[in-house]
C-alpha atoms as a PDB file:
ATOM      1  CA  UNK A   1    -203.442-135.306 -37.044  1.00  0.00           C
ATOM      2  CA  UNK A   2    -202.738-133.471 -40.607  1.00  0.00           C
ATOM      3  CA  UNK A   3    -204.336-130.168 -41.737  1.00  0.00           C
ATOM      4  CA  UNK A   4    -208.310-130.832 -42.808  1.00  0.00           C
ATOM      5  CA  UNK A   5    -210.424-129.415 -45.550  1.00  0.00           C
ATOM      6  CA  UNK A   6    -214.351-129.112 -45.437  1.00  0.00           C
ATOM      7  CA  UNK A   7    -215.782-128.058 -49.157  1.00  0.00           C
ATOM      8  CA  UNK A   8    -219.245-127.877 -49.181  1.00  0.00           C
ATOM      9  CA  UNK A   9    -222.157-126.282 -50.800  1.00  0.00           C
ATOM     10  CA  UNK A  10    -225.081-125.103 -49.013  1.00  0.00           C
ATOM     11  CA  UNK A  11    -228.551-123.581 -49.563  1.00  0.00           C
ATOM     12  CA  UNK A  12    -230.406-121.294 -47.362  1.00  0.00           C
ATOM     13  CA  UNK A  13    -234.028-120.445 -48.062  1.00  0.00           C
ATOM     14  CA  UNK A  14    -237.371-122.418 -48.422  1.00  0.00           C
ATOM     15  CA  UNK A  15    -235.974-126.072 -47.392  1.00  0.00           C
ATOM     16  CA  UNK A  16    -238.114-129.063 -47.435  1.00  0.00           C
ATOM     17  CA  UNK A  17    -238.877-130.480 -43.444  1.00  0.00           C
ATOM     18  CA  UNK A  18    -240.982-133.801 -42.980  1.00  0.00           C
ATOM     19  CA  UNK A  19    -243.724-131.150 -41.934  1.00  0.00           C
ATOM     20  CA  UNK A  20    -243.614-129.119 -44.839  1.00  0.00           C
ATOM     21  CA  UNK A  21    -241.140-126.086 -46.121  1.00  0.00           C
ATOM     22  CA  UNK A  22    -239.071-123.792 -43.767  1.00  0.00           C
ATOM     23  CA  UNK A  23    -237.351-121.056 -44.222  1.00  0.00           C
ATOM     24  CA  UNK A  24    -233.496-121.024 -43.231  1.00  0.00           C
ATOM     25  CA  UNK A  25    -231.238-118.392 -42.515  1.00  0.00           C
ATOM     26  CA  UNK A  26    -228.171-121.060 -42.691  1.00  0.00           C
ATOM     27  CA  UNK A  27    -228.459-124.097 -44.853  1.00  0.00           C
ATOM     28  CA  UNK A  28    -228.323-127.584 -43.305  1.00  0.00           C
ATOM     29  CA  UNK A  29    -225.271-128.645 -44.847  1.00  0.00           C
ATOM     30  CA  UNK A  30    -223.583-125.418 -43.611  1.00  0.00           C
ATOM     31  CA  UNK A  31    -223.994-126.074 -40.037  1.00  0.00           C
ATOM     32  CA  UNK A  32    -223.096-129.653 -40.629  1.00  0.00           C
ATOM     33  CA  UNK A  33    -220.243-128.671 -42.115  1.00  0.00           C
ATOM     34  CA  UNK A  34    -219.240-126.443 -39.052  1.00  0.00           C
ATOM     35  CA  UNK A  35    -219.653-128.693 -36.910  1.00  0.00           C
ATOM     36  CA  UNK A  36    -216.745-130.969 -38.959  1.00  0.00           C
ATOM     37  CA  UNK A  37    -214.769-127.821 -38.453  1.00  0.00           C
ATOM     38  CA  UNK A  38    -215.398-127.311 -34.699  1.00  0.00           C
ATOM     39  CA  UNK A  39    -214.232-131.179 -34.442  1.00  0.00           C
ATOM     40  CA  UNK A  40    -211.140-131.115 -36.588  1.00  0.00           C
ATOM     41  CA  UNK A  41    -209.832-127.967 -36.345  1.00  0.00           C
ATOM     42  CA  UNK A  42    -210.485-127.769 -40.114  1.00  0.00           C
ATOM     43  CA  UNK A  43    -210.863-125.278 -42.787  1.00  0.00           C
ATOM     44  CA  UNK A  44    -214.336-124.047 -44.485  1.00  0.00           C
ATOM     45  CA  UNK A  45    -214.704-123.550 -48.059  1.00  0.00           C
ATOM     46  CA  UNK A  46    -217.860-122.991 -48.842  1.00  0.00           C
ATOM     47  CA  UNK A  47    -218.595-123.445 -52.522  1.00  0.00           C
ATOM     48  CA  UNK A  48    -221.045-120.920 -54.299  1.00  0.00           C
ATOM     49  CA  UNK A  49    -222.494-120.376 -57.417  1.00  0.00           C
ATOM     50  CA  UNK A  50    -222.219-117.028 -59.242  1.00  0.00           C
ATOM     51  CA  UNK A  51    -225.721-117.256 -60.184  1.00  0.00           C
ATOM     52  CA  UNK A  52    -228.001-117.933 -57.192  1.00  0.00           C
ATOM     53  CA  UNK A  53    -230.428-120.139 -57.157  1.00  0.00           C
ATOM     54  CA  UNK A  54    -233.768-119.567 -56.124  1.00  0.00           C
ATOM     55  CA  UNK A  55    -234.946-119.036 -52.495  1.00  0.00           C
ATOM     56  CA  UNK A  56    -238.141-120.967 -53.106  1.00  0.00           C
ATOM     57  CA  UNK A  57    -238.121-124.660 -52.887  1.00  0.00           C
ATOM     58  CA  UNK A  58    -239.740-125.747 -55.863  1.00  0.00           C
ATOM     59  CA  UNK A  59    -237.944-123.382 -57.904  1.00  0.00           C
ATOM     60  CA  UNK A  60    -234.989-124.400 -56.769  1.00  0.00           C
ATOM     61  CA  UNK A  61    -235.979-127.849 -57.402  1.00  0.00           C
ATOM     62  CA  UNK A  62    -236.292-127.166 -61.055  1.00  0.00           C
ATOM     63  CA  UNK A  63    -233.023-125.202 -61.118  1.00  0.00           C
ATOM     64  CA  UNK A  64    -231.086-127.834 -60.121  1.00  0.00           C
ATOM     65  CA  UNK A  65    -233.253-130.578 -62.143  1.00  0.00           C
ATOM     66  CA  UNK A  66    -232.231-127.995 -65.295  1.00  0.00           C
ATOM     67  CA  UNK A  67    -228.521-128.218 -64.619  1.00  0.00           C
ATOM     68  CA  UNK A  68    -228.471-131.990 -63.857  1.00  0.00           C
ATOM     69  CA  UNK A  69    -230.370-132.899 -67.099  1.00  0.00           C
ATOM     70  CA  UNK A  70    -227.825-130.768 -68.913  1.00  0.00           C
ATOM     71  CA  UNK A  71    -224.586-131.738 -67.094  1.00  0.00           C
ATOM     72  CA  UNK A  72    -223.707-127.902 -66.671  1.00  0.00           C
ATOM     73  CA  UNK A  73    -220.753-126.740 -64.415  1.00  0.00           C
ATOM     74  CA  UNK A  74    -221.871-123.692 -63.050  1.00  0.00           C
ATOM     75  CA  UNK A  75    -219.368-120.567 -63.061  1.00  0.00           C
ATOM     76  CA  UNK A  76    -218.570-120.130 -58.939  1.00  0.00           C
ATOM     77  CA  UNK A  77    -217.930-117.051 -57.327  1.00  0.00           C
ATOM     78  CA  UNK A  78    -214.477-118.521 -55.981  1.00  0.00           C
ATOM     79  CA  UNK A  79    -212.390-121.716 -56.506  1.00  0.00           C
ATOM     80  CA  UNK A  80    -210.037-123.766 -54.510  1.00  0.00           C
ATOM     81  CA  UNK A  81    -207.175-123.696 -56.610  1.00  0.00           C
ATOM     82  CA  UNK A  82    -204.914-126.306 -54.809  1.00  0.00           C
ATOM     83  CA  UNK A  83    -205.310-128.421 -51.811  1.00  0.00           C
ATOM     84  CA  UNK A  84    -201.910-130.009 -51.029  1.00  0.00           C
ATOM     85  CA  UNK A  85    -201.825-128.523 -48.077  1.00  0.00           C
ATOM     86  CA  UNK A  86    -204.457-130.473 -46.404  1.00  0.00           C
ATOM     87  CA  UNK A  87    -204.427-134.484 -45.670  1.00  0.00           C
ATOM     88  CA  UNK A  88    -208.193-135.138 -45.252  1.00  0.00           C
ATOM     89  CA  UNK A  89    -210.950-133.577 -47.672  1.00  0.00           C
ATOM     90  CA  UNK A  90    -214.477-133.349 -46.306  1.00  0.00           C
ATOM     91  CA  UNK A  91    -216.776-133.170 -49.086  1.00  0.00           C
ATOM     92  CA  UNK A  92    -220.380-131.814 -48.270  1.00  0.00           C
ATOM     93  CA  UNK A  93    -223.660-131.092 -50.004  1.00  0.00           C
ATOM     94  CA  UNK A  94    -227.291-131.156 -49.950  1.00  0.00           C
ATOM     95  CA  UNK A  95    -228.833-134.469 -52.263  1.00  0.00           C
ATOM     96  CA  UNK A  96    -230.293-132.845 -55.328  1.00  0.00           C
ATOM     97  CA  UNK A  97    -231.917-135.498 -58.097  1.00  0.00           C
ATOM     98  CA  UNK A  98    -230.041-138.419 -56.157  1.00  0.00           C
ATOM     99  CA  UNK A  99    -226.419-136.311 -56.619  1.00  0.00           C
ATOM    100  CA  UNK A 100    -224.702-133.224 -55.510  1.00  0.00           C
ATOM    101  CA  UNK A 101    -225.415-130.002 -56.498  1.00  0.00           C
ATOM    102  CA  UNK A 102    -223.777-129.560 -59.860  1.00  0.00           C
ATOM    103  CA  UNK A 103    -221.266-126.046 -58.587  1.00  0.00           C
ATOM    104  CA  UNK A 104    -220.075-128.891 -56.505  1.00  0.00           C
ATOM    105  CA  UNK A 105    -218.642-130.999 -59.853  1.00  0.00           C
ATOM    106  CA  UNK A 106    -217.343-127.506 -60.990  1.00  0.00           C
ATOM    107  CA  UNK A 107    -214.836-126.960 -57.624  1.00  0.00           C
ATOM    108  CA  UNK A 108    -214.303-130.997 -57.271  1.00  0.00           C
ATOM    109  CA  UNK A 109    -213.087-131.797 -60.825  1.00  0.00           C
ATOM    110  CA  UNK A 110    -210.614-128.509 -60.699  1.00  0.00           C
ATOM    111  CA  UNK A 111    -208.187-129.984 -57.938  1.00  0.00           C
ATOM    112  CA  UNK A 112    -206.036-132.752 -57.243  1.00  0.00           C
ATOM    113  CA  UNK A 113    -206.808-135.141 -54.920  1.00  0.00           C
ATOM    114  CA  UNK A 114    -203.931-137.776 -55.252  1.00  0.00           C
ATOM    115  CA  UNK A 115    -202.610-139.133 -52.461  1.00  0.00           C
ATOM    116  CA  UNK A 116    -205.557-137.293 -50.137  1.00  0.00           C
ATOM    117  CA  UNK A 117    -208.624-138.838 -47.637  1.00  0.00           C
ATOM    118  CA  UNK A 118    -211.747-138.027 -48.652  1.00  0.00           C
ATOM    119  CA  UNK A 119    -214.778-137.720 -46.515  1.00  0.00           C
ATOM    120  CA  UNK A 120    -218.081-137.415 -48.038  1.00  0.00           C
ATOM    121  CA  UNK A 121    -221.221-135.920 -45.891  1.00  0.00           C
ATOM    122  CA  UNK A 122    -224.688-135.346 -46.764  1.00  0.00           C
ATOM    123  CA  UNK A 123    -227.644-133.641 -46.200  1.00  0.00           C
ATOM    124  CA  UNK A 124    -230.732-135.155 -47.379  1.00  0.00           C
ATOM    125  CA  UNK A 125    -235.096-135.905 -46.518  1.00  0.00           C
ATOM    126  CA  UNK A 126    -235.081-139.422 -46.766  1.00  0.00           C
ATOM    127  CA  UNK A 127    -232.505-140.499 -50.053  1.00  0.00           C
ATOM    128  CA  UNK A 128    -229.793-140.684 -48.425  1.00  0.00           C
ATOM    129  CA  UNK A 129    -226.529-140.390 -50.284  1.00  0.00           C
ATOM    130  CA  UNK A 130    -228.573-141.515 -53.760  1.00  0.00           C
ATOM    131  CA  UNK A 131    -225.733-141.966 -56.070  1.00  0.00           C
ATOM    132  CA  UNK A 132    -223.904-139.197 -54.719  1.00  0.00           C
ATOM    133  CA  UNK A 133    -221.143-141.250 -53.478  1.00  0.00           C
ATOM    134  CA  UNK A 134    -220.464-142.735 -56.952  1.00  0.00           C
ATOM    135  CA  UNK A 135    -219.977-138.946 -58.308  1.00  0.00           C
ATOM    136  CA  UNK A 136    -217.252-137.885 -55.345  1.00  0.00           C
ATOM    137  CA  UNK A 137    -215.355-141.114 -56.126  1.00  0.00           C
ATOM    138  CA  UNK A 138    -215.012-139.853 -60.224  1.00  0.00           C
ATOM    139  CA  UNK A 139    -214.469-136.275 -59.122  1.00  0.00           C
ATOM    140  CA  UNK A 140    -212.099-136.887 -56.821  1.00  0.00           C
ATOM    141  CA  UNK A 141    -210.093-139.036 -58.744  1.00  0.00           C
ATOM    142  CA  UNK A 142    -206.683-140.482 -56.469  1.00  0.00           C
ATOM    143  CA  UNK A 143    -208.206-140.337 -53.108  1.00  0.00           C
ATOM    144  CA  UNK A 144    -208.868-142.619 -51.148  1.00  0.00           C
ATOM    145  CA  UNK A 145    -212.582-142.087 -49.913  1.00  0.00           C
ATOM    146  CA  UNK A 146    -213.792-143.034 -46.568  1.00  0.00           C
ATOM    147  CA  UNK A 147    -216.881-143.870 -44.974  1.00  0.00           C
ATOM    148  CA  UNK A 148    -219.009-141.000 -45.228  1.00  0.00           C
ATOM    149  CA  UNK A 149    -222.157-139.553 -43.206  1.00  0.00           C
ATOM    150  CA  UNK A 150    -225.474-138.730 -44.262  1.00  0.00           C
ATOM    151  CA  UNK A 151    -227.954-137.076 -42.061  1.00  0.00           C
ATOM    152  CA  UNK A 152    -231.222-135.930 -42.758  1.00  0.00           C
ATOM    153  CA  UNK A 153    -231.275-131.667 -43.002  1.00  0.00           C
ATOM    154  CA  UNK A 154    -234.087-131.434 -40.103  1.00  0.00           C
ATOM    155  CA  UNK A 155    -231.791-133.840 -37.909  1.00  0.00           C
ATOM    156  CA  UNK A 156    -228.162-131.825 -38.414  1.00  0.00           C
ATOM    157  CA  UNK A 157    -228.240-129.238 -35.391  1.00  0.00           C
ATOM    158  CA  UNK A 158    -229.005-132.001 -33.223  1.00  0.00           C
ATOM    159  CA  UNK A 159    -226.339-134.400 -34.281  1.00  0.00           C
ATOM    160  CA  UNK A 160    -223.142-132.439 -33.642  1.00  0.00           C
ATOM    161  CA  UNK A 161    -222.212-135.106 -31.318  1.00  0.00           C
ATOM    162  CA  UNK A 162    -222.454-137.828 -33.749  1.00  0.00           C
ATOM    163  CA  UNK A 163    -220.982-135.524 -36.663  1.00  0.00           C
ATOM    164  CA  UNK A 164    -217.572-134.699 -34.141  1.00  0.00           C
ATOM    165  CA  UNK A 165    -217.033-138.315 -33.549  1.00  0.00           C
ATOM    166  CA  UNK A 166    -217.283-139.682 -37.055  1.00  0.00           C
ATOM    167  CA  UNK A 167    -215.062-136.604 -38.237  1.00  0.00           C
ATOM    168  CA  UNK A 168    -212.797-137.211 -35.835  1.00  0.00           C
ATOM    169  CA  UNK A 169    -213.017-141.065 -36.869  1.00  0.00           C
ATOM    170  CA  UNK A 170    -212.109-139.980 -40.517  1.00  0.00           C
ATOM    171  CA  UNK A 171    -209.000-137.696 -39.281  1.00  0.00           C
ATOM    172  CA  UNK A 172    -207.543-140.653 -37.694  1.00  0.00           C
ATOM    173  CA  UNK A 173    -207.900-143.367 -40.812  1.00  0.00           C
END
């Protein structure tokens, strides 16, 4: 089993629940993406923007709407430079607009992923990966990209079980 890598962007705040908006202290895709790392033995790298976004849902919503529409790269507060040393990339974010979270296009499109495994996860209410998948495959140009997982956000700190085995899974391939 090589070294693994979880990059992933989460938001903590007013989140959208099936019964209405919550506020979290850790986002979704956070704890999903420590629960890769609890499996694996792997790495965090949690990617974040230099300019916050909004606590509030709805702002937030338009925030990221704003940067979509305009295919921005937003500056981030640290970047993975190089990740040869690491075999399998897991490559988590919350579904914004059908797609990741645009800081995620501005760490993914920096690095080099020839020759690596990569393992998409998701957070989402009910779109599952939306087009997401289609987006990691260009950013992550060389890999070869596995199965990935999406859960929905209210559903991750329950699923630790299922996350460990398909991480796990995705090691092994």
């Amino acid at each position: 089993m090589g070294k693994s890598l979880i990059i992933y962007f989460s938001h903590t705040g007013e989140n959208y629940f099936d019964d209405g908006l919550k506020q979290l202290e850790k986002g979704n895709t956070e704890i999903f993406a420590e629960h890769i790392a609890k499996a694996v033995d792997g790495e965090l790298f949690k990617v974040e923007a230099v300019k916050e976004y909004p606590n509030g849902y709805y702002a937030c919503c338009d925030v990221a709407k704003e940067e979509l529409h305009q295919n921005l790269r937003p500056e981030l507060k640290k970047q993975l430079a190089d990740i040869s040393a690491y075999d399998t990339i897991f490559v988590g974010y919350p579904i914004w607009w059908g797609t990741m979270p645009m800081a995620m296009f501005t760490q993914l499109e920096k690095l080099n992923f020839q020759g690596k495994k990569v393992a998409p996860f998701a957070t989402h209410e009910g779109s599952g990966f939306g087009h997401s998948l289609t987006d990691v495959q260009k950013c992550c140009s060389g890999a070869k990209i596995l199965d990935g997982l999406q859960i929905r956000g209210c559903k991750v700190e329950k699923s630790e079980n299922k996350i460990a085995e398909w991480a796990k899974g995705c090691v092994k391939k």
